[in-house]
Structure formats: structure tokens, C-alpha cells
Protein backbone atom coordinates (compact mmCIF):
# COMPACT_ATOMS: atom_id res chain seq x y z
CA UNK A 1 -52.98 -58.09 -14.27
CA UNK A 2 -52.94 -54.21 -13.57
CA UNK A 3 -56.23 -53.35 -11.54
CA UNK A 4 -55.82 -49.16 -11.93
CA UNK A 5 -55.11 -47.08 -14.21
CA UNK A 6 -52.11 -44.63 -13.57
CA UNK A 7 -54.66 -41.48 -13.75
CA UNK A 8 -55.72 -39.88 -10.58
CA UNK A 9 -59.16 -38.84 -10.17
CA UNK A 10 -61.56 -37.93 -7.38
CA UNK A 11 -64.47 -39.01 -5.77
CA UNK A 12 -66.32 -38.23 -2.52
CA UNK A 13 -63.35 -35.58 -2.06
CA UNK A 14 -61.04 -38.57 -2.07
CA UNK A 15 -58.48 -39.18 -4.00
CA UNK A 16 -57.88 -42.42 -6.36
CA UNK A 17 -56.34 -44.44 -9.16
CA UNK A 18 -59.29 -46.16 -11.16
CA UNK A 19 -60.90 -48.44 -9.72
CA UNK A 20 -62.82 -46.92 -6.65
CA UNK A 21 -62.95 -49.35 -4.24
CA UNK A 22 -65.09 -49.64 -1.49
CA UNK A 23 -64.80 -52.18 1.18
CA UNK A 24 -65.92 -53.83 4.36
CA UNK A 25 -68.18 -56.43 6.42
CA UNK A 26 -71.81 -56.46 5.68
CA UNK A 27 -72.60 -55.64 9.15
CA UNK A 28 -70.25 -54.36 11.83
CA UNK A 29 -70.94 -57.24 14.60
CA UNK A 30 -68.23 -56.61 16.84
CA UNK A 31 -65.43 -54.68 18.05
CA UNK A 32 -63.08 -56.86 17.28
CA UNK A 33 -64.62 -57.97 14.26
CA UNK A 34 -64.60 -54.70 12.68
CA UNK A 35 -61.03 -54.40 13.44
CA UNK A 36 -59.45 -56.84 12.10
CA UNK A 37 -61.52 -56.80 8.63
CA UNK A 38 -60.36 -52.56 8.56
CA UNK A 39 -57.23 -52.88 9.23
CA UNK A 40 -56.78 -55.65 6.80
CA UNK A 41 -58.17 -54.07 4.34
CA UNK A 42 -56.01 -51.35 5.15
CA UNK A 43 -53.11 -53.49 4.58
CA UNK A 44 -53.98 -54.19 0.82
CA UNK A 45 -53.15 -50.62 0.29
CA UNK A 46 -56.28 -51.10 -3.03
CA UNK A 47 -58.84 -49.61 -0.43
CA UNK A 48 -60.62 -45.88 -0.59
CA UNK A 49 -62.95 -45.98 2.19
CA UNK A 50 -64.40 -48.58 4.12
CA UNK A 51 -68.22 -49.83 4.94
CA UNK A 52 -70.37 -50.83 7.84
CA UNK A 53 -73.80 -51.25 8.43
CA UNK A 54 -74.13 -50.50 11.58
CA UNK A 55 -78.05 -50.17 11.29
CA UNK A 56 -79.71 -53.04 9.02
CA UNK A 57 -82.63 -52.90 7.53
CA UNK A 58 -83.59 -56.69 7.67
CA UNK A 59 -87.05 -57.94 6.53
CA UNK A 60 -87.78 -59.85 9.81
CA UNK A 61 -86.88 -58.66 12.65
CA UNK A 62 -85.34 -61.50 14.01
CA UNK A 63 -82.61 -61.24 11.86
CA UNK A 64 -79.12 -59.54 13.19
CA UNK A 65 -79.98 -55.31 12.84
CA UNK A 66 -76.41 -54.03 12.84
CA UNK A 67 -74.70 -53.12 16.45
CA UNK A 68 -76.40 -49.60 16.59
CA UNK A 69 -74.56 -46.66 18.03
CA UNK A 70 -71.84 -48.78 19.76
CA UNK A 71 -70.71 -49.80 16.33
CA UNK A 72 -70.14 -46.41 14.87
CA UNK A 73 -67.30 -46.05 17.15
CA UNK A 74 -65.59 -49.40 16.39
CA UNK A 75 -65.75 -48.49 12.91
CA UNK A 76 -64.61 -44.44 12.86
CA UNK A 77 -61.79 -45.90 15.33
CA UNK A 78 -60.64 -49.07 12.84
CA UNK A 79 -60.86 -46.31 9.96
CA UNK A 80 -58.12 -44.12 11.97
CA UNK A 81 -56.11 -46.97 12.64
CA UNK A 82 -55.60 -48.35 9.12
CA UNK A 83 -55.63 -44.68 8.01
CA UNK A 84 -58.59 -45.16 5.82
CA UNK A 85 -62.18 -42.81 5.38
CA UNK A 86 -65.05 -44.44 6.52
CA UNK A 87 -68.98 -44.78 5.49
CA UNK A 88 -72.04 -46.03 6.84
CA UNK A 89 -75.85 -46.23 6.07
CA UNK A 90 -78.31 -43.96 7.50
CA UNK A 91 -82.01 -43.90 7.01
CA UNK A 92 -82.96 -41.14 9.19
CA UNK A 93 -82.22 -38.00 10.81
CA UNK A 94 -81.19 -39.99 14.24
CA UNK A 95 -78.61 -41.68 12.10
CA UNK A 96 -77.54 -38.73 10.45
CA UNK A 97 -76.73 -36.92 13.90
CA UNK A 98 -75.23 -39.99 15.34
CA UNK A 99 -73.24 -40.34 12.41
CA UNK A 100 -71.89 -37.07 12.11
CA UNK A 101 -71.53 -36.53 15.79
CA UNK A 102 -68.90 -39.36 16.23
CA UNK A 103 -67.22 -38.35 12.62
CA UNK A 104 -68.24 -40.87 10.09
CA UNK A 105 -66.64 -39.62 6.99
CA UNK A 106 -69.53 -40.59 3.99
CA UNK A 107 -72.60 -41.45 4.24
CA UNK A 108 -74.43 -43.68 2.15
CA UNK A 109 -78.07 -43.89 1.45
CA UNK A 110 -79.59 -47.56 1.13
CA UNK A 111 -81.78 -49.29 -1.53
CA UNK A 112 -84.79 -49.16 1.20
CA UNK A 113 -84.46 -45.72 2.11
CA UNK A 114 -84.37 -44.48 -1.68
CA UNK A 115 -87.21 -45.94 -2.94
CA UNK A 116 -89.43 -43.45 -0.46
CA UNK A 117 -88.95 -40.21 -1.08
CA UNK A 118 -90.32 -38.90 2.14
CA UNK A 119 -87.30 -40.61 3.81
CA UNK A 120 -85.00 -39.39 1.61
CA UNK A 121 -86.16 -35.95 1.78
CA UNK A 122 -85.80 -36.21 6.01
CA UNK A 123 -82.18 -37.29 5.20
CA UNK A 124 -81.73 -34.22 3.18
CA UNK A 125 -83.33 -31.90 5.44
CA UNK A 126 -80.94 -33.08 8.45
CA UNK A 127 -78.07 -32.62 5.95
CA UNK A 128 -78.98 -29.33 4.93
CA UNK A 129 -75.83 -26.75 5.28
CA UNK A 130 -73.80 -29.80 5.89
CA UNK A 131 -70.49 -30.52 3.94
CA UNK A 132 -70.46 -34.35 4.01
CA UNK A 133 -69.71 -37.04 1.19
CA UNK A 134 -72.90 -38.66 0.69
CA UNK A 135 -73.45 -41.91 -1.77
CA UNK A 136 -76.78 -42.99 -3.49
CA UNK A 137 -77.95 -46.46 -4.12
CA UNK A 138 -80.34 -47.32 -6.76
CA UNK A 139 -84.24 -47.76 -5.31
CA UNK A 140 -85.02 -51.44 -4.45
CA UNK A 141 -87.14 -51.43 -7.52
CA UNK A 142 -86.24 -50.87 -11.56
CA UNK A 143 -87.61 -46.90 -11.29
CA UNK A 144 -85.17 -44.33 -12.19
CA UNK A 145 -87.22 -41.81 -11.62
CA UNK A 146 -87.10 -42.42 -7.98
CA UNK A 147 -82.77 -42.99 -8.11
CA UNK A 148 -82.64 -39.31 -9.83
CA UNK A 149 -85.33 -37.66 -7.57
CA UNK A 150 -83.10 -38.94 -4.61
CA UNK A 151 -80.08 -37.31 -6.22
CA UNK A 152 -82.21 -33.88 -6.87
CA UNK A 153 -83.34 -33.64 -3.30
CA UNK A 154 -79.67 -34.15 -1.82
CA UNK A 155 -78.01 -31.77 -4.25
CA UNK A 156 -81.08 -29.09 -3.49
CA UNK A 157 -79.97 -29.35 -0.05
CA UNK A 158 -76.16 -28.30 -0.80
CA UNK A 159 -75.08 -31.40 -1.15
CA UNK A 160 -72.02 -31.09 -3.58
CA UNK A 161 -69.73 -34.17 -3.19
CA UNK A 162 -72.30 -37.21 -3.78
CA UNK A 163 -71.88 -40.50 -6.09
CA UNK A 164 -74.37 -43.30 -7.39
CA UNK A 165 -73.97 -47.13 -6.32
CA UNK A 166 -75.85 -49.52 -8.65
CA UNK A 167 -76.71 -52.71 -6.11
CA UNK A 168 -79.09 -54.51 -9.18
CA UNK A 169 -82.78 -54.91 -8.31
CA UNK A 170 -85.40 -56.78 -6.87
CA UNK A 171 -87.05 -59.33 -9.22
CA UNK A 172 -89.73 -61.52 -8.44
CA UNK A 173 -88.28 -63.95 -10.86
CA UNK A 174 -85.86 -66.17 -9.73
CA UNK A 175 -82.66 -65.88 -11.44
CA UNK A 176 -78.73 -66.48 -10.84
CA UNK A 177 -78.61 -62.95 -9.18
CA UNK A 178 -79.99 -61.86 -5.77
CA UNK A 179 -80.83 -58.13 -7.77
CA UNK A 180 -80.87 -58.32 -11.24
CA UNK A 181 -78.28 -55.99 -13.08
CA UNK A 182 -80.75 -54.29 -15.10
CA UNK A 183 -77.42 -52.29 -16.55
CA UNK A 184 -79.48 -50.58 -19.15
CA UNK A 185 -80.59 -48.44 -15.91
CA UNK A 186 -77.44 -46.91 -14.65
CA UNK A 187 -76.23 -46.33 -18.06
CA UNK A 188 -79.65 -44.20 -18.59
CA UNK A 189 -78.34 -42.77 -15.00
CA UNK A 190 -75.69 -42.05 -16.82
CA UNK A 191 -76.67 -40.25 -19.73
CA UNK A 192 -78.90 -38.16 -17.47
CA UNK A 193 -77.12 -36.96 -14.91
CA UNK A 194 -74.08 -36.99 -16.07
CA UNK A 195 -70.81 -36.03 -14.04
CA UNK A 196 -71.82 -37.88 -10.73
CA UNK A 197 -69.43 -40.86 -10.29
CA UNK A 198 -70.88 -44.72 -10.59
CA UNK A 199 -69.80 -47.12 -7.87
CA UNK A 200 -70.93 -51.02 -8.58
CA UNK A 201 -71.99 -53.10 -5.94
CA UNK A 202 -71.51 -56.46 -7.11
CA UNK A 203 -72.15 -58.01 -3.61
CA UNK A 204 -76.03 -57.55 -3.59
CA UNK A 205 -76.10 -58.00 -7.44
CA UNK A 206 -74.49 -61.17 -6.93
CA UNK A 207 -75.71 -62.66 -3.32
CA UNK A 208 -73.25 -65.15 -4.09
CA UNK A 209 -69.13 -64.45 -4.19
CA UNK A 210 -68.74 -66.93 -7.20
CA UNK A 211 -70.33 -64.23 -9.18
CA UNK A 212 -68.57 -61.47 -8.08
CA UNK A 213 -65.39 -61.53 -10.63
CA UNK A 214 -67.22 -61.76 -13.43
CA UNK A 215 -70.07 -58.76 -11.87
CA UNK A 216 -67.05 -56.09 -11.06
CA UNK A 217 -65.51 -57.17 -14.52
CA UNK A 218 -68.52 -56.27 -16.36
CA UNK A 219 -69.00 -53.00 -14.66
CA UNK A 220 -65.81 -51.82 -15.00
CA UNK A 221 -66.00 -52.79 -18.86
CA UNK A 222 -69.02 -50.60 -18.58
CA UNK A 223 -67.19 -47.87 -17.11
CA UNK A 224 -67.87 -47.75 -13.71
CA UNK A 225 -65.94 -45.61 -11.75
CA UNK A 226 -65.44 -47.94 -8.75
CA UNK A 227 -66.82 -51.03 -7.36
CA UNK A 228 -68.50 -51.97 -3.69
CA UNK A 229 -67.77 -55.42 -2.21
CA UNK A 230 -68.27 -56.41 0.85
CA UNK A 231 -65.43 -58.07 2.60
CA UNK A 232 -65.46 -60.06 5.98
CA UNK A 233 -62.62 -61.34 8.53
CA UNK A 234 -64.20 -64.79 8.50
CA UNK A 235 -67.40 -64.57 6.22
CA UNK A 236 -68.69 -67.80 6.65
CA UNK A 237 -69.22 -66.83 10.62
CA UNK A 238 -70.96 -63.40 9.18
CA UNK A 239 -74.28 -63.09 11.19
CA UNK A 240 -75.79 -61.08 8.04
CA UNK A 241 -75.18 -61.64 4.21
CA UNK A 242 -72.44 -64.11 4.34
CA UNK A 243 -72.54 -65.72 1.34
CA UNK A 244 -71.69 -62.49 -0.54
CA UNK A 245 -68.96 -61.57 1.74
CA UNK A 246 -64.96 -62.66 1.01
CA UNK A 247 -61.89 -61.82 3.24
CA UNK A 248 -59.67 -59.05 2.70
CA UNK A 249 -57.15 -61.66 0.97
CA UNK A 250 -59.70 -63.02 -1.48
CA UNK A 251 -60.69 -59.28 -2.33
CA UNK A 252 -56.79 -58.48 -3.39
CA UNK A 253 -56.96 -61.71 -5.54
CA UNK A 254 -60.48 -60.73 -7.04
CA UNK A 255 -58.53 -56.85 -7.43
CA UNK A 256 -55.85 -58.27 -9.14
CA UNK A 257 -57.57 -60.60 -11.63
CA UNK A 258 -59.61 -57.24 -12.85
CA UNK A 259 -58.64 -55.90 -16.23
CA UNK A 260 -59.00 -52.01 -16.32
CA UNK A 261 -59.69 -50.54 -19.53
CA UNK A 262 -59.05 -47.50 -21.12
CA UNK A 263 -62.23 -45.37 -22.09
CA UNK A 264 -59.92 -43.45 -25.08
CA UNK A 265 -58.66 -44.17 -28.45
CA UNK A 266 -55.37 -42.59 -28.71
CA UNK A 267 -53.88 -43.77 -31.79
CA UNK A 268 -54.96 -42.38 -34.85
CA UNK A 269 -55.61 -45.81 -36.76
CA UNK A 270 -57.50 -47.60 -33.84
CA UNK A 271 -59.88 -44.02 -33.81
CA UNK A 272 -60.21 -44.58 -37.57
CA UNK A 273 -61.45 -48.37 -37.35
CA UNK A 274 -63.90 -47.98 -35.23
CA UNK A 275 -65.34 -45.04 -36.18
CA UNK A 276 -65.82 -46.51 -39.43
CA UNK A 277 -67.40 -49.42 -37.50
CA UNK A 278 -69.63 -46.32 -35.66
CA UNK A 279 -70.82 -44.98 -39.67
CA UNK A 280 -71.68 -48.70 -40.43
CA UNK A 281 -73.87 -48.87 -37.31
CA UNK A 282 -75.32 -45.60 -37.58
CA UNK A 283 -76.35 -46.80 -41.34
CA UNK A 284 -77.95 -49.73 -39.92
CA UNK A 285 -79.80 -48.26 -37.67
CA UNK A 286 -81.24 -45.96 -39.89
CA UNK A 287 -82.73 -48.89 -41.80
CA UNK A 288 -83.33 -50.23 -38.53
CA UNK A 289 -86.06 -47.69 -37.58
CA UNK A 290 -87.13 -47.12 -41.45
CA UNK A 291 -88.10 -51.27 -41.46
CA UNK A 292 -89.93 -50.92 -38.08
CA UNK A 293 -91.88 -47.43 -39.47
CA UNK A 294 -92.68 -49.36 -42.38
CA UNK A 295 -94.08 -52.57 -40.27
CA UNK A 296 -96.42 -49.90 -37.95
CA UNK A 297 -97.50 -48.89 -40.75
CA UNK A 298 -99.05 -52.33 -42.20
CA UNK A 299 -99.81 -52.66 -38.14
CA UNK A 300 -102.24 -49.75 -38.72
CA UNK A 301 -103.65 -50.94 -41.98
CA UNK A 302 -104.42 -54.40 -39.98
CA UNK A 303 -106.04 -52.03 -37.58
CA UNK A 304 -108.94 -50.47 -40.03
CA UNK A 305 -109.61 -54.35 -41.53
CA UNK A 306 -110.11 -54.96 -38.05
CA UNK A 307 -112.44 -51.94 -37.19
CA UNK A 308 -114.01 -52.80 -40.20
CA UNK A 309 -114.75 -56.39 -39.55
CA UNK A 310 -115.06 -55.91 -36.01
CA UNK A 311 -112.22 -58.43 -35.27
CA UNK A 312 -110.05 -58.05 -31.80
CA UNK A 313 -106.81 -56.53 -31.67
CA UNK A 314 -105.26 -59.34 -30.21
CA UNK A 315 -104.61 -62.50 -32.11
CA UNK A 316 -103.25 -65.00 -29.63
CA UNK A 317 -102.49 -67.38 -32.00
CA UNK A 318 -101.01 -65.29 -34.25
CA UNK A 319 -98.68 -64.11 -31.79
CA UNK A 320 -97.52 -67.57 -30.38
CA UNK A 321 -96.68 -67.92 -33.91
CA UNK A 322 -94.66 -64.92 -33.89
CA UNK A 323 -92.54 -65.59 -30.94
CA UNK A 324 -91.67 -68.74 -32.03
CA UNK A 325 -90.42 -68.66 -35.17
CA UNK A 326 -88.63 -65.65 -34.60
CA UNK A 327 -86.97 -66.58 -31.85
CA UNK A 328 -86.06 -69.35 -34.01
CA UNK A 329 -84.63 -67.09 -37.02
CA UNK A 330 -82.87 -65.31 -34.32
CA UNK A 331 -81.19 -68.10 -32.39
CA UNK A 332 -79.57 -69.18 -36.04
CA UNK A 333 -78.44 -65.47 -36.38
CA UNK A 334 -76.70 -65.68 -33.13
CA UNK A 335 -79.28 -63.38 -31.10
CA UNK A 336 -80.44 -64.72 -27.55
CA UNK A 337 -83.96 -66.49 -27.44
CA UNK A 338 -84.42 -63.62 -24.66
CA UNK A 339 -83.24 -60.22 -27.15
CA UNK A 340 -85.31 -61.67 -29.33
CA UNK A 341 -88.05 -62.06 -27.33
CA UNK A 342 -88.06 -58.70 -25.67
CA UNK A 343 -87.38 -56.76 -28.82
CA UNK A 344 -90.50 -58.61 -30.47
CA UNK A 345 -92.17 -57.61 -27.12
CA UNK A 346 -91.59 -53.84 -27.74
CA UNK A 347 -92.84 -54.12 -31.39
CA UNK A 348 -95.70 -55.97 -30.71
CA UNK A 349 -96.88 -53.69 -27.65
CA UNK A 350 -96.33 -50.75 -30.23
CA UNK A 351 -98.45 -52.57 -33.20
CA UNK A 352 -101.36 -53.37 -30.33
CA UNK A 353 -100.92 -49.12 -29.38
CA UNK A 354 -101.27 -48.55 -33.22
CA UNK A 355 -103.98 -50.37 -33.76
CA UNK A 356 -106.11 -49.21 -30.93
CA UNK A 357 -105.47 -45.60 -31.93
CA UNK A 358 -107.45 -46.50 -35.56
CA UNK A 359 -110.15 -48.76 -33.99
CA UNK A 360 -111.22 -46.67 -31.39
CA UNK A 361 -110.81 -42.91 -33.77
């Protein structure tokens, strides 16, 4: 199947056919490691600009840390060999200066490092008056407020060419992901700050390389501009993160088996069909919101019979009640058990706001 679209865009001041991809090991480990997984990659002739961590932030500190210093020039020296740009994480000024000093082409700013704005803000500072690519990922936890801040202390600092990777997040829940998608975040990215290109990284959202087609499918059916996957010369030997890893081969199957689709409608009946399909929404949501207005409002009446009979807010049986037969009503209207439970969540959190407003007036 074609990966790319035929239109050539831009990102990080590099030039590309849709999909961005980013590749590369996990962890640069060795010389000769780092080597032969560039210059493969190279080979593929799919690639943008190649990853390394060459510092890791591991919880223990046992783990493998990244090569250090030594491994920035195995990297910048693969990168000229395949002809490729490459990028690696930094999550401090020292990294910054060793970074730049040996010619590292983007840098990219971790999931660790964002979540504490006093780090990122040292970052900026040592990249202040500096013309260098730098990339984003999303905080380790589901606060946007922290991704954006990140963003609005880099582009303070002059920052110009700068992009947003979405690696999922930490959930204390254990669920089929290592980070859970949580796409309704990066599309909020989105809408905020709009113009700054989105780069999936389906290797940390996934922790797992069966789940990798099916991640980068669904971001790029979201419209992601690019994707992030870490590749490996022999994964399975990886001394960090090698379940998530897959050799440069595997990544030009996992390219090829991508659909990319078209964000325009360019024929006149297809733009007519759906945005009668857009009215027909639009309708329903208005009745939508009018049923839900209509509900708060019965939610506040419930409220003053409460005040007035000095009854609690909370009905726990009532609400078991609640959740389970409307799950059930919306498992026969093919809705998820989970939509259905979080959107009866939202309402009922709203009702319980409602109703403390009136008893305690």
C-alpha cells in the first residue's frame, strides 16, 4: 500500500512526504551498534531523522543509562554516513552543550523532563539565541497544561522550528498499553496550538511491537503528521526497551502496510455527503445538550427536596442502579460499556455540582 502522500511538507526544517518518520534504537549501546541500525535505516530511504538516547532516564539505576558523551559521536557520525539528520534527548544544560558542541541536529525533550517545568525552563535558557530543531513530548502524566507551558517557554526563548511527540501516558491501571493513548489530549493540543506539527510515538504507547501497526495506523487516521518508532539492529539483544523495538526491515514492512489518508474532500459530491452528514450531527447535538439542560434541571429540583428533607446528595444505590442499566441500554445501542460509563460519569459529577450549589445557597 502507498505509505506517503505525494505532497511535500516540512518539519524541523526538514523536508518530507507524509508520513514523518522518525527512527532508531532505544538506546545507543555501542559503536557498532548504532551503526549498523543508522545506516540501515538509511537504506530504507522512508527515514527523516534518526534517534538515540544516549542519556536514559531509567527508574533504577541499575538499569543500562545510555553510553553518555561517547555515544553522541557514534550517532552524529552514523547520521553522516547514511546521510540522514540526527536527534537525541537532553534534560539539561550539560546535554544541551554536549549536544550542540559535537553537532546533533534536533533535539528532543523527554516525557520526564516535561512534566517539571523548572527543567524545562533550564533547557530553554541554554537554548536561548540558539537556532536548533527542538521536539516536545507530552508530560509523563495526562496534564496539558504542562505539554503547552513546555512549548511556551521554548518558543519564548526563540525557539522557532519545534514539533509535539505524543508517547501516551502513565496509568496506574493496567491495560494493553505501556502509556495509555489518551488521544482526546493531543487533539486538544491540537486545537490549541495549532500549526506545530504532531509526531506519534507508538513505541512507548505500545511497549509491545505487536501493537505498533495498529498504534501508527490510528494516528495517522487521526492526522498525525509523522510517527516515532524505535528500531533496533537485533532488538531482542537491546539492553533497554526491547520489546518495543523492531529492525530496520520490520519497520519498512510496518511502513508499507500503513494506509495514508487524505485530510481533503475534493470532489464536489463526496463534500456534499458529508456535510450533510455534518448538519445531521450538528442537529443532534443540539438536542444533545437541550436533553442534558433539561435533566440538570430536574437534578436541581432533586436538590431543594433534598435541602428540604435534609437527605444526602449522594444516593449510592441509586447510582449503582444507574450505571447498570444504562450501560445495559447502551451496549444494545452499540455504545461501549466504557463510553457509557464515562459519559454517565460526567453527568452525574455535574448533577452532584448542581445539587450542592441549591443545598448549600
Amino acid at each position: 500500500m502507498e505509505t506517503r502522500s505525494k505532497t511535500t511538507a516540512n518539519i524541523l526544517g526538514i523536508e518530507y512526504t507524509r508520513p514523518f518518520i522518525v527512527s532508531g534504537p532505544c538506546g545507543a549501546e555501542s559503536q557498532e551498534q548504532v551503526e549498523s541500525t543508522v545506516l540501515a535505516l538509511g537504506r530504507l530511504g522512508t527515514v527523516n531523522l534518526v534517534r538515540a538516547g544516549i542519556w536514559k532516564p531509567r527508574t533504577h539505576p541499575n538499569s543500562f543509562e545510555g553510553a553518555g558523551n561517547e555515544g553522541l559521536k557514534w550517532l552524529k557520525d552514523a547520521g553522516i554516513a547514511a546521510g540522514l539528520p540526527v536527534t537525541v534527548e537532553v534534560a539539561n544544560a550539560k546535554h544541551v552543550e554536549a549536544a550542540l558542541k559535537i553537532g546533533i541536529d534536533v533535539l528532543w525533550i523527554g516525557a520526564r523532563s516535561t512534566v517539571n517545568p523548572f527543567v524545562v525552563q533550564e533547557i530553554a535558557d541554554a537554548l536561548q539565541g540558539v537556532d536548533v530543531p527542538v521536539m516536545v513530548k507530552n508530560p509523563v502524566n495526562p496534564d496539558i497544561e504542562l505539554w503547552i507551558g513546555a512549548f511556551e517557554r521554548f518558543l519564548r526563548a526563540g525557539i522557532s522550528r519545534i514539533a509535539a511527540i505524543h508517547r501516551g501516558f502513565s496509568s496506574y491501571e493496567k491495560t494493553m498499553y505501556r502509556n495509555r493513548p489518551n488521544w482526546e489530549i493531543p487533539i486538544e493540543f491540537r486545537r490549541r496550538m495549532p500549526g506545530i506539527p504532531m509526531i506519534c510515538d507508538p513505541s512507548h504507547i505500545s511497549g509491545n511491537r505487536t501493537l505498533l501497526q495498529a498504534v501508527s495506523q490510528t494516528a495517522l487516521d487521526l492526522n498525525f503528521d509523522g510517527l516515532m518508532i524505535e528500531s533496533h539492529i537485533n532488538p531482542d539483544k537491546a539492553l533497554s526497551d526491547s520489546k518495543q523495538q523492531i529492525t530496520p526491515e520490520i519497520l519498512k514492512v510496518l511502513l508499507n502496510n500503513l494506509i495514508c489518508r487524505t485530510q481533503n474532500i475534493e470532489d464536489v459530491t463526496g463534500l456534499r455527503m458529508i456535510e450533510d452528514f455534518r448538519q445531521q450531527i450538528d442537529k443532534l447535538d443540539y438536542n444533545i445538550l437541550d436533553i442534558i439542560a433539561k435533566r440538570m434541571k430536574i437534578a436541581k429540583d432533586i436538590g431543594q427536596f433534598k435541602k428540604d428533607h435534609n437527605i444526602t446528595i449522594l444516593q449510592s444505590m441509586r447510582w449503582d442502579e444507574i450505571v447498570e442499566t444504562r450501560m445495559m441500554l447502551g451496549v444494545n445501542k452499540e455504545l461501549t460499556k466504557e463510553f457509557v460509563l464515562k459519559l454517565f460519569e460526567l453527568i452525574h459529577q455535574e448533577a452532584i455540582e448542581n445539587q450542592s450549589k441549591v443545598m448549600n445557597s
